[in-house]
Protein backbone atom coordinates (compact mmCIF):
# COMPACT_ATOMS: atom_id res chain seq x y z
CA UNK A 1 0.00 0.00 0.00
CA UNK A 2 1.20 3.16 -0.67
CA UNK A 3 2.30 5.62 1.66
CA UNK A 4 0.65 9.13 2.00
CA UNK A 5 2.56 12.14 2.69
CA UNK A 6 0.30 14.72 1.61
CA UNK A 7 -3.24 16.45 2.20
CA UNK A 8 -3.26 15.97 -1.49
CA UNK A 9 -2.70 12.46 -1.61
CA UNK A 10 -5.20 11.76 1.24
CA UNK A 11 -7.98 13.58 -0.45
CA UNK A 12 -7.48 11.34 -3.67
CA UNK A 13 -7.53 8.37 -1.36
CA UNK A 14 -10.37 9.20 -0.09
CA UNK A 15 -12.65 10.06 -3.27
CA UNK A 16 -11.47 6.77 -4.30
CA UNK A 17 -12.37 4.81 -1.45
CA UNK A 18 -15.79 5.88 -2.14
CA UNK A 19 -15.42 4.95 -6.31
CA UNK A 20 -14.02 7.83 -7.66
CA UNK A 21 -13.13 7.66 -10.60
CA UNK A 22 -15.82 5.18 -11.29
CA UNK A 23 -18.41 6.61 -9.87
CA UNK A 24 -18.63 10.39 -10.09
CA UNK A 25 -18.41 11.97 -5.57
CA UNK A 26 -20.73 14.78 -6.30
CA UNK A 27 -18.27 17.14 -3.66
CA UNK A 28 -17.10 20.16 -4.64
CA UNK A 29 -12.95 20.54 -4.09
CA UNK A 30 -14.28 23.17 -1.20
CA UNK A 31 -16.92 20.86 0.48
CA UNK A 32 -13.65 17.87 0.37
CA UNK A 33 -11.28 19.75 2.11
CA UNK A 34 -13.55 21.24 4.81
CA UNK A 35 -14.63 17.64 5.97
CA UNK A 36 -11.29 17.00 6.49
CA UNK A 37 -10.66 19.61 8.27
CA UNK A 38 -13.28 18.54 10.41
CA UNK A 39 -11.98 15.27 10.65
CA UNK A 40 -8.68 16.22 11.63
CA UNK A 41 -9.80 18.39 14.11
CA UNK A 42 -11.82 15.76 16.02
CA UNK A 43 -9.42 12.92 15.51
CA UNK A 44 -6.91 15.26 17.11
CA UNK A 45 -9.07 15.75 20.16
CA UNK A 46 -10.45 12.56 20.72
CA UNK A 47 -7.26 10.20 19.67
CA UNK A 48 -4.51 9.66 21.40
CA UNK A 49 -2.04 9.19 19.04
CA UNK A 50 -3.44 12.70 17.93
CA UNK A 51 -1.67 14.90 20.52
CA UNK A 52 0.70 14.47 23.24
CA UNK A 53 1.33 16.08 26.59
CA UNK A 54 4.18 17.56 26.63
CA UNK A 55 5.61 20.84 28.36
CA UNK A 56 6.16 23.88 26.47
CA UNK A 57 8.76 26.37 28.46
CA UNK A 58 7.73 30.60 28.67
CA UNK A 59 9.90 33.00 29.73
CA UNK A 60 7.85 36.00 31.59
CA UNK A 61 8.14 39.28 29.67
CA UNK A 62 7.39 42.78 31.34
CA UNK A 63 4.28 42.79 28.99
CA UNK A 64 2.93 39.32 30.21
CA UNK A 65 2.66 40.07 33.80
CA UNK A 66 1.42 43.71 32.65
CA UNK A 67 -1.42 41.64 30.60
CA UNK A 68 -1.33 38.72 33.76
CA UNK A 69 -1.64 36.05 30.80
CA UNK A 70 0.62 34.75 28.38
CA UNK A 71 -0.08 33.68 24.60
CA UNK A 72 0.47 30.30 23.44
CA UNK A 73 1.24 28.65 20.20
CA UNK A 74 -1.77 27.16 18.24
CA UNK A 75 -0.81 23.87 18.35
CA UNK A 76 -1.27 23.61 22.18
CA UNK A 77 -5.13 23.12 22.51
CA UNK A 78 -5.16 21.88 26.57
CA UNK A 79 -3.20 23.22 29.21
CA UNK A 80 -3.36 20.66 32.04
CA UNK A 81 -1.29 23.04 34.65
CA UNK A 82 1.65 25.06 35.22
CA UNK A 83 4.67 24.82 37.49
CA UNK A 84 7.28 27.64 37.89
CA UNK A 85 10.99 26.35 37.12
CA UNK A 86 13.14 29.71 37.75
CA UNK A 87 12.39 29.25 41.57
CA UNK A 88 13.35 25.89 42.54
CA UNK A 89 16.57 26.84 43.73
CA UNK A 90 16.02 30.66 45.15
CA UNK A 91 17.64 30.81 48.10
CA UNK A 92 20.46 28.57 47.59
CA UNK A 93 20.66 24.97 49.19
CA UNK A 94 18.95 25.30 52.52
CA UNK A 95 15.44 26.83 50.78
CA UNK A 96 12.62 24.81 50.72
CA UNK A 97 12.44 23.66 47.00
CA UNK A 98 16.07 23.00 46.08
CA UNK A 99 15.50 20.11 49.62
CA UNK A 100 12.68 18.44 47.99
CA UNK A 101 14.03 18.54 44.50
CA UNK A 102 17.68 17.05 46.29
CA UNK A 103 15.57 14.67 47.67
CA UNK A 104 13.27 13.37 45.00
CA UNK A 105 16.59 12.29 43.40
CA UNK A 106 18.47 11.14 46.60
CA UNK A 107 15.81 9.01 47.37
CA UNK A 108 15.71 7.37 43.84
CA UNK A 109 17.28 3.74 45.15
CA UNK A 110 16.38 0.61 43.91
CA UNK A 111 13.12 -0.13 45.41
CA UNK A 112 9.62 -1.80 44.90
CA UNK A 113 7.09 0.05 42.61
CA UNK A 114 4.23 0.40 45.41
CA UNK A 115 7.14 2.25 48.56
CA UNK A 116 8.34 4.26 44.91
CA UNK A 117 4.88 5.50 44.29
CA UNK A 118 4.05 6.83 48.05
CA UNK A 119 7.03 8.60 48.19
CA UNK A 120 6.36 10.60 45.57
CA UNK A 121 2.58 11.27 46.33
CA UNK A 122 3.68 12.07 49.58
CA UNK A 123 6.25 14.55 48.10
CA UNK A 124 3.79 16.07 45.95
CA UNK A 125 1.20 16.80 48.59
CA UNK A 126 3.97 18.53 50.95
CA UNK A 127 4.73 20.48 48.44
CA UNK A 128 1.31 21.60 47.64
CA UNK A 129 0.74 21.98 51.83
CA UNK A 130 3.73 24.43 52.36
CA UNK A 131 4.15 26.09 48.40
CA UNK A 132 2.41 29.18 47.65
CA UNK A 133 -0.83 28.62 45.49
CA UNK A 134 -0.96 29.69 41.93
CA UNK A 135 -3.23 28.88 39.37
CA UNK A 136 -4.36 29.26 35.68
CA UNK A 137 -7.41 29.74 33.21
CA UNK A 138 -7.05 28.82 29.74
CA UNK A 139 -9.31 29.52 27.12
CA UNK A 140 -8.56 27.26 23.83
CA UNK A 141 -10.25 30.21 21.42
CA UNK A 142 -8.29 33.05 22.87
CA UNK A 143 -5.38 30.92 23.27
CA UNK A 144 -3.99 32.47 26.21
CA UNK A 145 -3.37 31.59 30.10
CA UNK A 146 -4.41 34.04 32.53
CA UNK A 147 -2.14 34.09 35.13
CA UNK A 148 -3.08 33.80 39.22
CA UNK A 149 -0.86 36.54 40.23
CA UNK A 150 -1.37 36.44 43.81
CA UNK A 151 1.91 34.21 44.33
CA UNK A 152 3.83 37.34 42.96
CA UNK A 153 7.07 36.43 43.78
CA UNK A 154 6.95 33.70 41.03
CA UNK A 155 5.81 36.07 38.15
CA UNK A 156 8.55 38.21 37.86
CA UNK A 157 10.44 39.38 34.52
CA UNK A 158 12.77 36.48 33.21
CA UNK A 159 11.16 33.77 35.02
CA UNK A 160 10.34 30.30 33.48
CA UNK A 161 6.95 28.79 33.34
CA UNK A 162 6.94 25.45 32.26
CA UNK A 163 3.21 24.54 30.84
CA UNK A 164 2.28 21.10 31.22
CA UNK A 165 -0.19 21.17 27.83
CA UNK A 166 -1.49 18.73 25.38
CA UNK A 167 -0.31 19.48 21.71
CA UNK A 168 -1.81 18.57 18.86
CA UNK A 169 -0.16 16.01 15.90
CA UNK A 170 -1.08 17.91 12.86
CA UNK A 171 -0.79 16.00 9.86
CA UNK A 172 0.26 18.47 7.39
CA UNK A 173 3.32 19.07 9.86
CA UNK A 174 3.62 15.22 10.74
CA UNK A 175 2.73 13.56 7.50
CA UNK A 176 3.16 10.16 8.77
CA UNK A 177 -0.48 10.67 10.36
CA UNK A 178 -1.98 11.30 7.08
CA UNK A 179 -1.72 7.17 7.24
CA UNK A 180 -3.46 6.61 10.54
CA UNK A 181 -6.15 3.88 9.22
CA UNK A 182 -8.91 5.96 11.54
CA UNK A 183 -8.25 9.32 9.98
CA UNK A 184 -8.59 7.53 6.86
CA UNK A 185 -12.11 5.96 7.58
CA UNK A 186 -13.12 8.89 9.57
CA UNK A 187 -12.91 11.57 6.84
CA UNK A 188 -13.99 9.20 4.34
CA UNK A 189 -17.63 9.08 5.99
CA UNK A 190 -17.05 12.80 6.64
CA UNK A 191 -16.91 13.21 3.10
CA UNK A 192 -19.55 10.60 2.29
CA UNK A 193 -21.97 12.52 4.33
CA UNK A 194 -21.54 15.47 2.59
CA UNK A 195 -22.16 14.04 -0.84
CA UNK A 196 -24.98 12.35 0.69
CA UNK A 197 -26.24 16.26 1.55
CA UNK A 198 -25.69 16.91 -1.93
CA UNK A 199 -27.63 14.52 -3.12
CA UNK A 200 -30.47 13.88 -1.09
CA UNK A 201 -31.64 17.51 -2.32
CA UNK A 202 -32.81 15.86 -5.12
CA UNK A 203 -34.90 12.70 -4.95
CA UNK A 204 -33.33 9.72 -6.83
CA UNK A 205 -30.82 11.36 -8.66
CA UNK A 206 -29.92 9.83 -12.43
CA UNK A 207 -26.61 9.12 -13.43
CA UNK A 208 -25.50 8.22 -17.32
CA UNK A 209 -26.60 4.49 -18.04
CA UNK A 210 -29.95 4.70 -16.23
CA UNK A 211 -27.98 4.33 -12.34
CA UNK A 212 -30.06 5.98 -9.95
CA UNK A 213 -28.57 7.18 -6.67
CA UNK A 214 -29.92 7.52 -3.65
CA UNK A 215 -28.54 10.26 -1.93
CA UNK A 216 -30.81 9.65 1.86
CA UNK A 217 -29.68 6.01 1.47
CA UNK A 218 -25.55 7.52 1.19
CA UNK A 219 -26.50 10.31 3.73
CA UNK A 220 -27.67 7.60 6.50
CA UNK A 221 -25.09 5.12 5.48
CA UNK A 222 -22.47 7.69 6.61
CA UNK A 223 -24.29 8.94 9.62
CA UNK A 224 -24.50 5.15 11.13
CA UNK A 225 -20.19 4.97 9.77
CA UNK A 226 -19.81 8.87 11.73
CA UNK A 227 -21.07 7.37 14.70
CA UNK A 228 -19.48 4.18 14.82
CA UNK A 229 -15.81 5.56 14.25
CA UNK A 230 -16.45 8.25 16.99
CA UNK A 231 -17.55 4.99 19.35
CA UNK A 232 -15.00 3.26 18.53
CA UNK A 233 -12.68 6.41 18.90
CA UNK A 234 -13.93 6.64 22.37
CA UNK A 235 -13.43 2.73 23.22
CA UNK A 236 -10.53 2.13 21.95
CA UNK A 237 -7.70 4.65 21.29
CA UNK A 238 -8.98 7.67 23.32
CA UNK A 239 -6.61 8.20 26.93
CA UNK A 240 -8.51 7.48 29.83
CA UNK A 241 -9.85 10.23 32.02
CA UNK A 242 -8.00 11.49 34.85
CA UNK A 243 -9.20 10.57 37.78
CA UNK A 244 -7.70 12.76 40.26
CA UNK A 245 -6.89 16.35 39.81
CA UNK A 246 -5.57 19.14 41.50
């Protein structure tokens, strides 16, 4: 099979998956790339192998704490929390943070999994117990964090905010996810209910050599295939849900 590296190529693929050029996919070129636009944008959100969580690093400028929020790149459509780097070791040796972080790697011995695990949810909640809150607010349209600026101390020019955000896999920068069989499928139907729109307009719709289309028949056809994919999204390849947050 061969490989797709392009928005271009995966259109193709998909008009022929549904019989083009046999059959004639009344979309227009417009109508195509929109659905896959839309399918992309939900198989980003819903899959995992659609975005990761990773951590994208801000430095604070005078007009960021001026604003209290800070602009991120488009690609970042979650932020899950923040955690202020530039602080750890204020103070020197003896302050609070630089201990805990000294510890958390002290106390990395060969141990089992379960003792492992407590001491570092026990870490974690001393630190929340005895660190000054902050927190944020993003909004994925706007695109921005808005800052808690009560803990002011940690918002000050030059300092480093590390994001802890989920980024999106975008295939036209990634093009090995043009190949991902469920993006396939999923912007096939996409596109199959839209030419099932089209169609359904007009009642039993005649093609050359007396072939009559149905265009409700396509139009529920890729409803039922819409919902199945998204099912199965959800089922099998979304991440599970956090269960405790913070």
């Amino acid at each position: 099979m061969a490989t797709i590296t392009s928005k271009e190529e995966f259109k193709a693929y998909c008009l022929r998956r549904l019989g083009s050029p046999v059959i004639n996919i009344e979309v227009s070129p417009e109508q195509v790339d929109d659905r896959i636009d839309d399918a992309i944008d939900y198989w980003i959100r819903n899959h995992m192998d659609g975005s990761e969580r990773t951590f994208y690093v801000h430095s604070l400028s005078v007009d960021d704490i001026n604003a209290r929020e800070v602009a991120l790149p488009d690609s970042i459509f979650e932020v899950h929390g923040i955690v202020p780097i530039s602080n750890i070791t204020t103070g020197g040796m003896y302050s609070i943070q630089y201990q805990e972080v000294l510890n958390a790697f002290v106390h990395r011995v060969p141990m089992d999994t379960v003792s492992y695990f407590v001491r570092v949810v026990h870490w974690e909640l001393i630190n929340r117990l005895f660190s000054e809150g902050h927190t944020v607010s993003f909004s994925k349209y706007l695109n921005r964090v808005r800052l808690d600026m009560s803990a002011s101390n940690l918002f000050v020019e030059g300092s480093k905010l590390i994001f802890d955000v989920q980024k999106s896999i975008s295939p036209e920068e990634n093009p090995a996810a043009w190949n991902d069989e469920i993006l396939k499928r999923y912007a096939t139907a996409q596109i199959k209910r839209q030419w099932g729109e089209n169609l359904k307009k007009h009642s039993q719709v005649m093609l050359p050599g007396n072939v009559t289309v149905n265009g409700e028949a396509i139009y529920q056809e890729a409803v039922q295939e819409i919902t199945d994919l998204e099912g199965e999204m959800r089922e099998r390849y979304s991440l599970p849900p956090m269960f405790l947050t913070g």
